[in-house]
N, C-alpha and C. Protein backbone atom coordinates (compact mmCIF):
# COMPACT_ATOMS: atom_id res chain seq x y z
N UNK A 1 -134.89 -112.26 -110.79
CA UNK A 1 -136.18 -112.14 -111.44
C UNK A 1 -136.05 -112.39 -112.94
N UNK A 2 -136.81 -113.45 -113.42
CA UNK A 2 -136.35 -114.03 -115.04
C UNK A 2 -137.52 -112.96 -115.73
N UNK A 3 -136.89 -112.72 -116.89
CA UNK A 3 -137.96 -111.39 -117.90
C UNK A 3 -136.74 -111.97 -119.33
N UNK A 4 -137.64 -111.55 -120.61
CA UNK A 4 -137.78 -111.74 -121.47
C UNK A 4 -137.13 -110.15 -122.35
N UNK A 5 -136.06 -110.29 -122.91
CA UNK A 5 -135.32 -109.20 -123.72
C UNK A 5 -135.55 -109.03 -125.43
N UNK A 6 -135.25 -108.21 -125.71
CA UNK A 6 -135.02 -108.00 -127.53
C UNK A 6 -134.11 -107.11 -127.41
N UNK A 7 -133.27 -107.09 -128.68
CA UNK A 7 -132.13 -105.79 -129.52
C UNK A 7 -132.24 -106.25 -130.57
N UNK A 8 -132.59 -105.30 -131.90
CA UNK A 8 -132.27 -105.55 -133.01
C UNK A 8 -131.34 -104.44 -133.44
N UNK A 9 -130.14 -105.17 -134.17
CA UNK A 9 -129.15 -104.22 -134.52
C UNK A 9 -128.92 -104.09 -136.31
N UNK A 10 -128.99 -103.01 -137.30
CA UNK A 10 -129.27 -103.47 -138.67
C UNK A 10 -127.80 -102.91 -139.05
N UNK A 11 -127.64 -104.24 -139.64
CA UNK A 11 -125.62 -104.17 -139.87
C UNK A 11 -125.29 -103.53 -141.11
N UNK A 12 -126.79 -103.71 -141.86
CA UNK A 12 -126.44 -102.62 -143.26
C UNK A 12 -126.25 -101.07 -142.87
N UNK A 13 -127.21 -100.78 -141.95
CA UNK A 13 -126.94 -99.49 -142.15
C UNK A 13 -126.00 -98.44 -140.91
N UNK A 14 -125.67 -100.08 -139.99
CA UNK A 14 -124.63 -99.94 -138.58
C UNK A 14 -125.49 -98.80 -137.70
N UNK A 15 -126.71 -99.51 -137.55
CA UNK A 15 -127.66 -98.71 -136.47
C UNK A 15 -128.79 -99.76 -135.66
N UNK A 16 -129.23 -99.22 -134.50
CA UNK A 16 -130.22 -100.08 -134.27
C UNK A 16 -131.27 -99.88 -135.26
N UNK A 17 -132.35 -100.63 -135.32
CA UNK A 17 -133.43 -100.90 -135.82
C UNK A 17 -134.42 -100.33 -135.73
N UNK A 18 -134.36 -98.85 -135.21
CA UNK A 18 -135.63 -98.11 -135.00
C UNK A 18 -136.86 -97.91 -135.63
N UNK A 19 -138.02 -98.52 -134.85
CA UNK A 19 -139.09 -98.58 -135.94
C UNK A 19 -139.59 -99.53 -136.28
N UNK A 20 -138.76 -100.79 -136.41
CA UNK A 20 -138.90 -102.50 -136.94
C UNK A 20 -140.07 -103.18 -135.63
N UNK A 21 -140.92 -103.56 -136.54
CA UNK A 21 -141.62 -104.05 -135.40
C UNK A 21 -141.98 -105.54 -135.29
N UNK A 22 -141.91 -105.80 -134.16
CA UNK A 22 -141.59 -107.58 -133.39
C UNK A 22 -142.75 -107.73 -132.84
N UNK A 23 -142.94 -109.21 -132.89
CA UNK A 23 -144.50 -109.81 -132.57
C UNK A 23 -143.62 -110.87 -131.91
N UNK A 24 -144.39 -110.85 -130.84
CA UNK A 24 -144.18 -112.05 -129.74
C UNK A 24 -144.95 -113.07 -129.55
N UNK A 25 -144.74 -114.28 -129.84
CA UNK A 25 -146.31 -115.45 -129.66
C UNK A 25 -145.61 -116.45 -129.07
N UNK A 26 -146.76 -117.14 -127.98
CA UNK A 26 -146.09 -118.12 -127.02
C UNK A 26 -146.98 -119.49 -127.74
N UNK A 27 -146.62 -120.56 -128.20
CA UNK A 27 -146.14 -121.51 -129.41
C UNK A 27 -146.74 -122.76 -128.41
N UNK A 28 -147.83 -123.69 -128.64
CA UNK A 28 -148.45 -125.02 -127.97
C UNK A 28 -148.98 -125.17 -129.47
N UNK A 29 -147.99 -126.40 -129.60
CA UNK A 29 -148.20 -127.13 -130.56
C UNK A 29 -148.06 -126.40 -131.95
N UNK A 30 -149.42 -126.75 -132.77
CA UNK A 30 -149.24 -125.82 -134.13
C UNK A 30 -149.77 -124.65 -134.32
N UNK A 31 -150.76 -124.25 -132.77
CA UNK A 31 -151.26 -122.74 -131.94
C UNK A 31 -149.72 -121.92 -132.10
N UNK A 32 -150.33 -120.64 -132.08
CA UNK A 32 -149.16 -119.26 -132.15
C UNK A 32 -150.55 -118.40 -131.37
N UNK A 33 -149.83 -117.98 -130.62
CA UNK A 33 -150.60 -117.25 -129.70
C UNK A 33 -150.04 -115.68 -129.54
N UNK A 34 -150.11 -114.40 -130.23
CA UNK A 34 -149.86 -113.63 -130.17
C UNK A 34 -150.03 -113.06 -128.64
N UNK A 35 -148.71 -112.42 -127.95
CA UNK A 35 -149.01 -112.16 -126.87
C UNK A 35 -148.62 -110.53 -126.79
N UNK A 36 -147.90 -110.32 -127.85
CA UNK A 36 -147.62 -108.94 -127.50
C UNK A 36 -147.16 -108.29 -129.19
N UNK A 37 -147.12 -107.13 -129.42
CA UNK A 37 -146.85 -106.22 -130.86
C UNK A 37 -146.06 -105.00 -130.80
N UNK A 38 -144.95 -104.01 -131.10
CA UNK A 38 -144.30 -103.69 -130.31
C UNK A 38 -143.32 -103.11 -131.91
N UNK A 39 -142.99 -101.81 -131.46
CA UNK A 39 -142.08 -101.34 -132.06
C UNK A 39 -141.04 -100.59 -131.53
N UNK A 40 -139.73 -100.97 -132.11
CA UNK A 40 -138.82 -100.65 -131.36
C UNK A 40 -138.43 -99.31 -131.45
N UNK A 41 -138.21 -99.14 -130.20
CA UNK A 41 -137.28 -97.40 -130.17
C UNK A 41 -135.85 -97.27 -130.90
N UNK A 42 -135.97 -95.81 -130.30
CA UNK A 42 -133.82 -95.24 -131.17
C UNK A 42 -133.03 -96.35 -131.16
N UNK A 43 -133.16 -97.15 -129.76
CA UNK A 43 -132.00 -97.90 -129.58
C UNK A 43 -132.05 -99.33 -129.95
N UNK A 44 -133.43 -99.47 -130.91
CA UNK A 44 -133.53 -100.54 -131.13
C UNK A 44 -134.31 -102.09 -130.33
N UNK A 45 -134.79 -101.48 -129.12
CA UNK A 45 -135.26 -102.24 -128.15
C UNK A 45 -136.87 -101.71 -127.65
N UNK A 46 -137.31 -102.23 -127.19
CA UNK A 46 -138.64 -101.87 -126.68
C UNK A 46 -139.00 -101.43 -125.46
N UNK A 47 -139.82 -100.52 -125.73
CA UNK A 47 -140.36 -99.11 -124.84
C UNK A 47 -140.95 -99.92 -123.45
N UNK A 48 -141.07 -99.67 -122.38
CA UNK A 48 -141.73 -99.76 -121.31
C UNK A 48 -141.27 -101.36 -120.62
N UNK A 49 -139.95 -101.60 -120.78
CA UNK A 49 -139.62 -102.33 -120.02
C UNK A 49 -139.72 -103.75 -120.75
N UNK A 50 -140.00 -105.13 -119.97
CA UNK A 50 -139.31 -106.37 -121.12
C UNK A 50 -140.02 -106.95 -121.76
N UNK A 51 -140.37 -107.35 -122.22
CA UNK A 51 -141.43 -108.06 -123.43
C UNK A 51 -142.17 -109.27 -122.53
N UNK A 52 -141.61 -109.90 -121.44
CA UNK A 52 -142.06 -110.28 -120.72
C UNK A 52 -141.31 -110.15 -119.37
N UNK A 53 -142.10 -109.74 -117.92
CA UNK A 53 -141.77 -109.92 -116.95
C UNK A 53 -141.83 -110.55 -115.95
N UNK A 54 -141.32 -110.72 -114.90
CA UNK A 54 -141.24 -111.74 -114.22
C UNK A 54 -142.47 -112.33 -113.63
N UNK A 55 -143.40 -111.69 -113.64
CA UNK A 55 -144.66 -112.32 -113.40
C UNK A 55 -145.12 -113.02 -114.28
N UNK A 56 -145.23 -112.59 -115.72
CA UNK A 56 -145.65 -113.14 -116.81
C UNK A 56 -144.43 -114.03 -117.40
N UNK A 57 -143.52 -114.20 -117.21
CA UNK A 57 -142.39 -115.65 -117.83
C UNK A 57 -143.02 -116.74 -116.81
N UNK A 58 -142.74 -117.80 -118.03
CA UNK A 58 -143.43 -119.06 -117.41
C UNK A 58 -142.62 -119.87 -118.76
N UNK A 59 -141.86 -121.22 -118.57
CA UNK A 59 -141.38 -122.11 -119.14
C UNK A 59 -142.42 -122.59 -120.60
N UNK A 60 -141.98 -122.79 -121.52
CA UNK A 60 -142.44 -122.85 -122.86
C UNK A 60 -141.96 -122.24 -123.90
N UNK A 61 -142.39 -122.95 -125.10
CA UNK A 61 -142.04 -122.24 -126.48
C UNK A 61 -142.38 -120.90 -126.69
N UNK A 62 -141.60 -120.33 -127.60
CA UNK A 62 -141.82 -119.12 -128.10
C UNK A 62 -141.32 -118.62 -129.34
N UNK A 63 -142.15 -117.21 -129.94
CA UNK A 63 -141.57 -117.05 -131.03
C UNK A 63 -141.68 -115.47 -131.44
N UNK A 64 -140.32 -115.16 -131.80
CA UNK A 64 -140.12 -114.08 -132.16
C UNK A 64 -140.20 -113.46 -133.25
N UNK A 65 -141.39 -112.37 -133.92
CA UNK A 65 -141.21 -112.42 -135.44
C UNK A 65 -141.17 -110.61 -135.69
N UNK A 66 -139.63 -110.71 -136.47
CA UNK A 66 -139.00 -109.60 -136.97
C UNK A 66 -139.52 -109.03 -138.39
N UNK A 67 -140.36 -108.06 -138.62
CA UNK A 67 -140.92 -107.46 -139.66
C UNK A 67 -139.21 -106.77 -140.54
N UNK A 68 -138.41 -107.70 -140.56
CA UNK A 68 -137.24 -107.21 -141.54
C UNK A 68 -137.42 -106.35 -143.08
N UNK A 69 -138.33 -106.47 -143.91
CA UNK A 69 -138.46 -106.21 -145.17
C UNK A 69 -138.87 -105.01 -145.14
N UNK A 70 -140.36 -104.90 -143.87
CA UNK A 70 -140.77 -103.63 -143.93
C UNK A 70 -140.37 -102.75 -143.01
N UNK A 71 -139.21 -102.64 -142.22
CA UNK A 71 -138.43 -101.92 -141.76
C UNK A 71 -137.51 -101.26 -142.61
N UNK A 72 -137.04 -102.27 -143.75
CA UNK A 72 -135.88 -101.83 -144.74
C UNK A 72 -136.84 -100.90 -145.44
N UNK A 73 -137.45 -101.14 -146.07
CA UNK A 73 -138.35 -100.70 -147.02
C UNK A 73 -138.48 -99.27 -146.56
N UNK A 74 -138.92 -99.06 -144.96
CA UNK A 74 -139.29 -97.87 -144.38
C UNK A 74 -138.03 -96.89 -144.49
N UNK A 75 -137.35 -97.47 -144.40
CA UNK A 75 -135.84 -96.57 -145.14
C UNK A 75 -135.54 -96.32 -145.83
N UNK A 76 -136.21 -96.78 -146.90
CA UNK A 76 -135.66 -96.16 -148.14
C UNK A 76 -135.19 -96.90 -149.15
N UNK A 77 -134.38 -98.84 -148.60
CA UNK A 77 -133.96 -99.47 -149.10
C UNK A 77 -135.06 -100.19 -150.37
N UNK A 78 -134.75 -100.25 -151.79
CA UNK A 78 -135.01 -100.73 -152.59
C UNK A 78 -134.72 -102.37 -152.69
N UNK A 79 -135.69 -103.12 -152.65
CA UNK A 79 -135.71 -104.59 -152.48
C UNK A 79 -136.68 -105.41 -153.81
N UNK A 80 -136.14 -106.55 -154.00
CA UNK A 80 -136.90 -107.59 -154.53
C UNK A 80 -137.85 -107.70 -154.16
N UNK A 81 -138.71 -107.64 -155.84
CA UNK A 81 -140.09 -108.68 -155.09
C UNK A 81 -140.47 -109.99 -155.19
N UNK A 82 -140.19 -110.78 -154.72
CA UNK A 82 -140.31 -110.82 -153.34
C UNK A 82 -138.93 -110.74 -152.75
N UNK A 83 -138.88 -109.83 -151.53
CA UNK A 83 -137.82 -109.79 -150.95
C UNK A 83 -137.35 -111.11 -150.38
N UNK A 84 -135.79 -111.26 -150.24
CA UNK A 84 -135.32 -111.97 -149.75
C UNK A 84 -135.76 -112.48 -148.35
N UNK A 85 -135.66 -111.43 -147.58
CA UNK A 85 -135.84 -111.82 -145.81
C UNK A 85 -137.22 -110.75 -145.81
N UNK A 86 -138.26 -111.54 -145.78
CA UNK A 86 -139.69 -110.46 -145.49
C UNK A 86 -139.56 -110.34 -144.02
N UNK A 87 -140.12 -111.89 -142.97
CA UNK A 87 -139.90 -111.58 -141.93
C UNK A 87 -138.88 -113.00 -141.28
N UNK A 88 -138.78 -112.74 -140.14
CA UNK A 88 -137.19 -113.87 -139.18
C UNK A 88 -138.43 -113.84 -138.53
N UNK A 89 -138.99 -115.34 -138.36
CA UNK A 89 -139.90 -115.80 -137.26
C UNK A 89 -138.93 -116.26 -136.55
N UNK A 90 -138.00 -116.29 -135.02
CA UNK A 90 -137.42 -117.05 -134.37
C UNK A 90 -137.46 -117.53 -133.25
N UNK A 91 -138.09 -118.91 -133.17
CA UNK A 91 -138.76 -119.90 -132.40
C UNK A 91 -137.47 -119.93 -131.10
N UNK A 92 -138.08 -120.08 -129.68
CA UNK A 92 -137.13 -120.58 -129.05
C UNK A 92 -137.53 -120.51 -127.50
N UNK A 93 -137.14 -121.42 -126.76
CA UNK A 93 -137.36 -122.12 -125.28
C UNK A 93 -136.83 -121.33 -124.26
N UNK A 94 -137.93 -121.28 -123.34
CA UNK A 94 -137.32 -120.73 -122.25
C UNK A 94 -137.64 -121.97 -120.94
N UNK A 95 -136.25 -122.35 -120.46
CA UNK A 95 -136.87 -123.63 -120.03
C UNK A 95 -137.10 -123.26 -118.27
N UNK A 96 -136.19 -121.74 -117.84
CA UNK A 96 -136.24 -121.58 -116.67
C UNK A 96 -136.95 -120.12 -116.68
N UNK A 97 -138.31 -120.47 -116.12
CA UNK A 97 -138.89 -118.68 -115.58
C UNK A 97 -138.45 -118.10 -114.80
N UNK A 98 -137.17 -118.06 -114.45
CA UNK A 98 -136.37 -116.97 -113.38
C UNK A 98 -135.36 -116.96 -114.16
N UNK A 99 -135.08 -117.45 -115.18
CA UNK A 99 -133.66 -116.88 -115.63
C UNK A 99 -134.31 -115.21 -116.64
N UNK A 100 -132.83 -115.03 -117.31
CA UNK A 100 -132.57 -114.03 -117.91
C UNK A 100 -132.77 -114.23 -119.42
N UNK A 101 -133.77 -113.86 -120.44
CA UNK A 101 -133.09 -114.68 -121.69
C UNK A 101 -133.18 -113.07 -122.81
N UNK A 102 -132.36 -112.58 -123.09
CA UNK A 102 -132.25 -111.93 -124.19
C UNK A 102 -132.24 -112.45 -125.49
N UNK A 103 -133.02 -111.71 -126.40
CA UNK A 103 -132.92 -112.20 -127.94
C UNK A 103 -132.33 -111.53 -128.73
N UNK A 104 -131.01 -110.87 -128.79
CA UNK A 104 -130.78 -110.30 -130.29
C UNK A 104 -131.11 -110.43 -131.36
N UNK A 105 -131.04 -109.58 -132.52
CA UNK A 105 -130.99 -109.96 -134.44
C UNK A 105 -130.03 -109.00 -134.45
N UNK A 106 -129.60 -109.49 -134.92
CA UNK A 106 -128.40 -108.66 -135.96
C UNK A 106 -128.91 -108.65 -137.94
N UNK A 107 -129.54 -107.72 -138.18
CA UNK A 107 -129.75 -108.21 -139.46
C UNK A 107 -129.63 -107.42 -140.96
N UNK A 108 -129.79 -107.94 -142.23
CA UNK A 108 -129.78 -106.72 -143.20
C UNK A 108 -130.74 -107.39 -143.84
N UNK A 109 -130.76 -107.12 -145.00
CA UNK A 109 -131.93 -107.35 -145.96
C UNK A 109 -131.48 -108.79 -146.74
N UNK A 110 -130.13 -108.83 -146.32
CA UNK A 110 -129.30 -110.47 -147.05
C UNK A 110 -129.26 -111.46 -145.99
N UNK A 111 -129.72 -111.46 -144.96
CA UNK A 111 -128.46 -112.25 -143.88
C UNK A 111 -129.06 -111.77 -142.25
N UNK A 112 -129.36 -112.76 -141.56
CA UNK A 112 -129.24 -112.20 -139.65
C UNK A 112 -128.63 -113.13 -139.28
N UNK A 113 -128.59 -113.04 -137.75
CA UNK A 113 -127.97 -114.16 -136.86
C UNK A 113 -128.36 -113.51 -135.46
N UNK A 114 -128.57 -114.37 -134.42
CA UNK A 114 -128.81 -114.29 -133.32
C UNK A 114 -128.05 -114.85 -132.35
N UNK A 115 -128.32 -114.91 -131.01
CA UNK A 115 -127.62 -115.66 -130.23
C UNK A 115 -128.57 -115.27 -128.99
N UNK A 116 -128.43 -116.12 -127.24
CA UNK A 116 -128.66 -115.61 -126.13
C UNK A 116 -127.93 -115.17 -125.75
N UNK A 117 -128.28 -113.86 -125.71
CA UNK A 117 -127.53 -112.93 -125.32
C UNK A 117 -127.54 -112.57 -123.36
N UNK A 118 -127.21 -111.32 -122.98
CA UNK A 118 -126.77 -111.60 -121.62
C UNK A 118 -127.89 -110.72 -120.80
């Protein structure tokens, strides 16, 4: 059954991301279609199961957008204005609706990186 994952992990402060909140939009053409809004729990991942499930995955663009600045901010961290990383919009294909696709961030207020994860 293919479904749709997140983890955000924040390397500055070597914790998940609790709190940081991710916007999901499924992407036709120069349309952004908000499909879902969502803040992450303790562990950094989202409450009530996958951001998309197997009923709702279907092949197409997509895009992931990480409220980075105002998560830091919510901590306490003192930032530029304008901050460096406000938000990580990160665009990306799901070309099979039965597969598995996880999205990590790994991120700080300097720097993320991602990968498909498992």
């Amino acid at each position: 059954m293919g479904h749709l994952s997140t983890h955000v992990l924040d390397t500055m402060n070597g914790c998940p991301a609790a709190g940081m909140v991710v916007t999901l939009q499924r992407l036709d053409g120069e349309r952004a279609d908000t499909l879902k809004r969502i803040v992450l729990n303790a562990d950094g991942r989202n409450d009530g199961g996958p951001l998309l499930d197997a009923a709702a995955m279907a092949a197409g663009r997509y895009r992931l957008v990480f409220e980075v600045a105002a998560y830091f901010r919510g901590r306490g961290v003192t930032l530029p204005e304008p901050p460096f990383i406000d938000s990580v919009p990160l665009d990306f294909g799901i070309a099979d609706a039965a597969g598995h696709y996880h999205v990590p961030l790994l991120v700080s207020p300097w720097a993320y990186s991602t990968y498909r994860g498992s």
